[in-house]
C-alpha atoms as a PDB file:
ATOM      1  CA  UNK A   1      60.461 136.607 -16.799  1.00  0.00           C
ATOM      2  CA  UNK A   2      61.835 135.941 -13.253  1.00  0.00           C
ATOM      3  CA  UNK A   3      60.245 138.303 -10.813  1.00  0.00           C
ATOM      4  CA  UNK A   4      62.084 138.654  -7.398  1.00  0.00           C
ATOM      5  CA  UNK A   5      61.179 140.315  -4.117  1.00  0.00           C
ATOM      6  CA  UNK A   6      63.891 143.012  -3.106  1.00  0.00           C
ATOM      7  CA  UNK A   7      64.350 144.184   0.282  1.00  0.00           C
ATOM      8  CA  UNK A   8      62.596 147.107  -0.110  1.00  0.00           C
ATOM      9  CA  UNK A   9      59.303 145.472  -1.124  1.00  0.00           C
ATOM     10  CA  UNK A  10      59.748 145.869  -4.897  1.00  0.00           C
ATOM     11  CA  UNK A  11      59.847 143.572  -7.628  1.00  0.00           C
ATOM     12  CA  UNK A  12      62.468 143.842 -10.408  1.00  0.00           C
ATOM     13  CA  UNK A  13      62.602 141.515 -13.716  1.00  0.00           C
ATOM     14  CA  UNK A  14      65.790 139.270 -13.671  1.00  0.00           C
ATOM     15  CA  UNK A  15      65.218 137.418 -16.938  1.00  0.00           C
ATOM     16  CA  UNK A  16      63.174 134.612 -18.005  1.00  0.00           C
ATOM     17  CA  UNK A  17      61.610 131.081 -16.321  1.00  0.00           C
ATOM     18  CA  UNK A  18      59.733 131.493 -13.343  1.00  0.00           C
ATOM     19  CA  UNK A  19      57.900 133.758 -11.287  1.00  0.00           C
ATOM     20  CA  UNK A  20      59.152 133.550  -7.462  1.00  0.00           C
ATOM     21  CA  UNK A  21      56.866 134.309  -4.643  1.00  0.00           C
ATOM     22  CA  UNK A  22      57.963 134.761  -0.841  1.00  0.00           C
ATOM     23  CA  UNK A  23      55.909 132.125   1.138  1.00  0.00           C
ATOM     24  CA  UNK A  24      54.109 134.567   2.964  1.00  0.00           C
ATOM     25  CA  UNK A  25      53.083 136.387   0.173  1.00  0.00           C
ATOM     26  CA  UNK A  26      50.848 133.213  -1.366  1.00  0.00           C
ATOM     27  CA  UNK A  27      50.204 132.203   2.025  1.00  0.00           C
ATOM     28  CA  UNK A  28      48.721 135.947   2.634  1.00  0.00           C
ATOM     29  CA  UNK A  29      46.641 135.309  -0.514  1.00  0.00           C
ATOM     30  CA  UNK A  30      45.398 131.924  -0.001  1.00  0.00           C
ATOM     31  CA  UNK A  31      44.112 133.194   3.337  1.00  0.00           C
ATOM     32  CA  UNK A  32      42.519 136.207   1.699  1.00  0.00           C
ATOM     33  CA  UNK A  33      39.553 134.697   0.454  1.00  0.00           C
ATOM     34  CA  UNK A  34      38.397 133.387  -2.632  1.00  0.00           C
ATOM     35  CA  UNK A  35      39.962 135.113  -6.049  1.00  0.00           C
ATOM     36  CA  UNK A  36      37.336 136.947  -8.594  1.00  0.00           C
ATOM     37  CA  UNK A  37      37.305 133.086  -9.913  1.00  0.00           C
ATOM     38  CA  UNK A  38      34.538 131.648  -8.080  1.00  0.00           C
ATOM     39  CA  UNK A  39      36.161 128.147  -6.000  1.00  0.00           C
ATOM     40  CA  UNK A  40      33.759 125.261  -4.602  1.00  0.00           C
ATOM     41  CA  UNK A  41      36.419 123.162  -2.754  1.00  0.00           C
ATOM     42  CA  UNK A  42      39.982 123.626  -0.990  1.00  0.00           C
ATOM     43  CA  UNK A  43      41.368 121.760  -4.085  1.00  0.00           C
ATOM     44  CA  UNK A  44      40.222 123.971  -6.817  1.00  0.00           C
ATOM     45  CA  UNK A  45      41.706 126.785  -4.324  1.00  0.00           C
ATOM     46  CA  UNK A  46      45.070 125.765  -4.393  1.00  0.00           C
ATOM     47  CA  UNK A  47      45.181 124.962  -8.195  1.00  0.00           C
ATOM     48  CA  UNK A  48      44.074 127.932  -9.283  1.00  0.00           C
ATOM     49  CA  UNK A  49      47.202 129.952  -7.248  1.00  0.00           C
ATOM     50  CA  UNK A  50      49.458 127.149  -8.430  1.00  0.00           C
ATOM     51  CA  UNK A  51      48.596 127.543 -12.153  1.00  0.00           C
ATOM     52  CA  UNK A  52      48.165 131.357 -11.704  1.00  0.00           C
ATOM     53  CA  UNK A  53      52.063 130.592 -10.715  1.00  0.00           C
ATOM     54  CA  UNK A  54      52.914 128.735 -13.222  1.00  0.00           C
ATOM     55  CA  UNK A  55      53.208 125.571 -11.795  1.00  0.00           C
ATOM     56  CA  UNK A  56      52.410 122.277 -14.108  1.00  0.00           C
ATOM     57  CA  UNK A  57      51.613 120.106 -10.444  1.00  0.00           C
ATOM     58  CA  UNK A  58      50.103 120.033  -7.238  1.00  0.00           C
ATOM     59  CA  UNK A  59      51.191 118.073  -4.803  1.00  0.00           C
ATOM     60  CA  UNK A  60      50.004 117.437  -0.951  1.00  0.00           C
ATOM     61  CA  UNK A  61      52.158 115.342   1.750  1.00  0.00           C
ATOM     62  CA  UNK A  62      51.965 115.113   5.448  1.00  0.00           C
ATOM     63  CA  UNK A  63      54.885 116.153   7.524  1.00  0.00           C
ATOM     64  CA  UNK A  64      55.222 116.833  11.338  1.00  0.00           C
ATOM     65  CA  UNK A  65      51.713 117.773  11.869  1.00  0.00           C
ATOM     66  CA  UNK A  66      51.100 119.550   8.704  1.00  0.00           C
ATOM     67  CA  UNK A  67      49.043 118.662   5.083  1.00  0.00           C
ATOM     68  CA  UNK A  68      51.636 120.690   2.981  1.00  0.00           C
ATOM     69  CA  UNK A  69      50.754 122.054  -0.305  1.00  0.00           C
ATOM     70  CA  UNK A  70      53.054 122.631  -3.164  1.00  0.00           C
ATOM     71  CA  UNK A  71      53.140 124.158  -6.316  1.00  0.00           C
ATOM     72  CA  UNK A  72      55.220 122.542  -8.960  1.00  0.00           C
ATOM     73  CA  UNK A  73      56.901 122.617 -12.304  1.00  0.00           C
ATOM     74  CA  UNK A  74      59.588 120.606 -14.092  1.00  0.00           C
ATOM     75  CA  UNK A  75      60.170 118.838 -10.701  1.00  0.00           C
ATOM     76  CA  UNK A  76      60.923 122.156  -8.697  1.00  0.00           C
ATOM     77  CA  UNK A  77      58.025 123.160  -6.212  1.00  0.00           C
ATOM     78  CA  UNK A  78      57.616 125.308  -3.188  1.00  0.00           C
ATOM     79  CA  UNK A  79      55.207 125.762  -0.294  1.00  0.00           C
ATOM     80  CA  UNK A  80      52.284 127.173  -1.163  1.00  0.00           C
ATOM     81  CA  UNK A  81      49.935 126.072   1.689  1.00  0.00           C
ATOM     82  CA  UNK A  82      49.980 124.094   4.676  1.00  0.00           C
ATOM     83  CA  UNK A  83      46.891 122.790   7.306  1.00  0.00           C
ATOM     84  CA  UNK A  84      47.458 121.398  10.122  1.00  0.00           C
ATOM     85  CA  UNK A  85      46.654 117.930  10.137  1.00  0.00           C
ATOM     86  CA  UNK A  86      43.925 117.793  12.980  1.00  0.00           C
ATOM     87  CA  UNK A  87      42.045 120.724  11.691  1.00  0.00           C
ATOM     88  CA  UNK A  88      38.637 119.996   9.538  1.00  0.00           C
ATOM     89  CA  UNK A  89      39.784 121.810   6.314  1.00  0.00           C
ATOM     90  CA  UNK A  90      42.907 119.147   6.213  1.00  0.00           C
ATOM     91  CA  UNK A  91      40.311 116.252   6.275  1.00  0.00           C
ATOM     92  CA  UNK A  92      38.454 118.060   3.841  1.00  0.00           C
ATOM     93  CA  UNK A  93      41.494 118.330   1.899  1.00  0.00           C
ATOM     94  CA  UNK A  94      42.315 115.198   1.928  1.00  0.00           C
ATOM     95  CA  UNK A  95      38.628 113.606   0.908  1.00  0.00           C
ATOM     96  CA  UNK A  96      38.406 116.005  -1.641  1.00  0.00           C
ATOM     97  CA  UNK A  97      42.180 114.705  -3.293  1.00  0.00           C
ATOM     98  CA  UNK A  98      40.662 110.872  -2.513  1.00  0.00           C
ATOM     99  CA  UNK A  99      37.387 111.673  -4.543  1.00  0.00           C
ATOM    100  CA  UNK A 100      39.624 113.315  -7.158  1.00  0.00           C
ATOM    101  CA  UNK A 101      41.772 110.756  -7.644  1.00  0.00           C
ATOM    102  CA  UNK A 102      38.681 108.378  -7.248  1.00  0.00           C
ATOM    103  CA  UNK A 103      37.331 110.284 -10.539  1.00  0.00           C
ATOM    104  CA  UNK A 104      40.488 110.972 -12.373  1.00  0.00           C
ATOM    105  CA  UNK A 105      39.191 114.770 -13.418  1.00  0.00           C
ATOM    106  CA  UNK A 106      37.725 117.911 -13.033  1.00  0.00           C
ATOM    107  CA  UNK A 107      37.452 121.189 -14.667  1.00  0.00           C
ATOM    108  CA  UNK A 108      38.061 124.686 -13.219  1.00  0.00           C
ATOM    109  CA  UNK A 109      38.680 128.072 -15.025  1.00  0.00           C
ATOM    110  CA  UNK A 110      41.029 129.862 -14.760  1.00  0.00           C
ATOM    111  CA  UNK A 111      41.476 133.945 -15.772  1.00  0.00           C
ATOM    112  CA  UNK A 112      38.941 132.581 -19.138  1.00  0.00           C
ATOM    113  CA  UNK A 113      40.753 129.422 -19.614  1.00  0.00           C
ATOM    114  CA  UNK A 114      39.621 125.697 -18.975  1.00  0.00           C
ATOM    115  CA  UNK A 115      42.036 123.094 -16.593  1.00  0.00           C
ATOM    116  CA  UNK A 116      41.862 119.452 -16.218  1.00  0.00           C
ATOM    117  CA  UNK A 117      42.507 118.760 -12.894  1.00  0.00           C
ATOM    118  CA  UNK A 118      43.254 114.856 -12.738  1.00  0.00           C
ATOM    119  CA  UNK A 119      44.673 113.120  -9.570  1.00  0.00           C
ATOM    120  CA  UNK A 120      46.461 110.634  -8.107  1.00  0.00           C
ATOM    121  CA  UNK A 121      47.784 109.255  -4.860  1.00  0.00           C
ATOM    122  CA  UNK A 122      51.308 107.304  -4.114  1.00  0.00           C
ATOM    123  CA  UNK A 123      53.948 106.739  -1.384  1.00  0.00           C
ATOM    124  CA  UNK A 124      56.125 109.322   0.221  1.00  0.00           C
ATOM    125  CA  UNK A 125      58.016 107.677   2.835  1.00  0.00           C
ATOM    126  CA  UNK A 126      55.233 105.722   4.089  1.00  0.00           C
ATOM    127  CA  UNK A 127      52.973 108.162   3.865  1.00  0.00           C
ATOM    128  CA  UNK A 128      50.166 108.466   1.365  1.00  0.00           C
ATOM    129  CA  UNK A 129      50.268 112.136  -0.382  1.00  0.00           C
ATOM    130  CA  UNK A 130      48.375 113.407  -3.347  1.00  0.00           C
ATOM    131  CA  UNK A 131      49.574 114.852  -6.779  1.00  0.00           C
ATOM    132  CA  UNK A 132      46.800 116.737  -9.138  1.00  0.00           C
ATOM    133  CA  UNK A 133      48.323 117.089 -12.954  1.00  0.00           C
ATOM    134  CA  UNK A 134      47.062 120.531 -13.575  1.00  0.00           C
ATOM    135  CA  UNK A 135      46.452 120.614 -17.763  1.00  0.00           C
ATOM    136  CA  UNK A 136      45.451 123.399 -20.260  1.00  0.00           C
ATOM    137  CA  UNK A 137      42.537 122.093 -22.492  1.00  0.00           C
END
């Protein structure tokens, strides 16, 4: 079911697929605090909200400044996130997706349901960025 804001704040079914999310809205939740499902690290954080959206990926680049976060699926992402890159919870970001991809998995639940988290890191356009397969088991 596709689930789109309206201009008057409501949400109205428009079929099937995907759930869309205004920016703000995941940004105001991310920012909220930790969910009922009890998060250790900045990593588990934002894969919980991606697969809670759907999304099969994570995936972290630099741009302008900025770690950006993005939820993914089927190649399509958005925005989900983004630190700037000088503040303390970016580095932590980013040592936590190194030590990920260092150890190739982790577990988090999610609602009652186990995740592999497993990472890895590659080039975007000279810059390194992070990708975390996010996998029912």
């Amino acid at each position: 079911m596709v689930l789109t804001q309206c201009g008057d704040g409501q949400r109205r079914a428009a079929g099937r697929a995907h759930i869309i999310f205004s920016r703000g809205e995941v940004m105001k939740r991310l920012s909220e605090g930790p969910s009922p499902v009890k998060q250790e690290s900045i990593v588990e954080r934002l894969a919980v909200e991606a697969i809670r959206l759907g999304a099969d990926e994570l995936e972290v680049e630099y741009k302008d400044g900025y770690e950006w976060a993005f939820a993914a699926k089927a190649g399509m992402g958005f925005g989900i996130a983004s630190f700037r890159s000088s503040n303390p919870e970016a580095g932590a970001l980013r040592d936590e997706l190194h030590r990920l991809a260092k150890r190739k998995r982790r577990i988090v639940m999610v609602d009652g349901l186990r995740y592999e988290l497993r990472g890895r890191i590659y080039d975007s356009f000279g810059e390194e960025a992070y990708r975390v397969d996010l996998r029912r088991v």
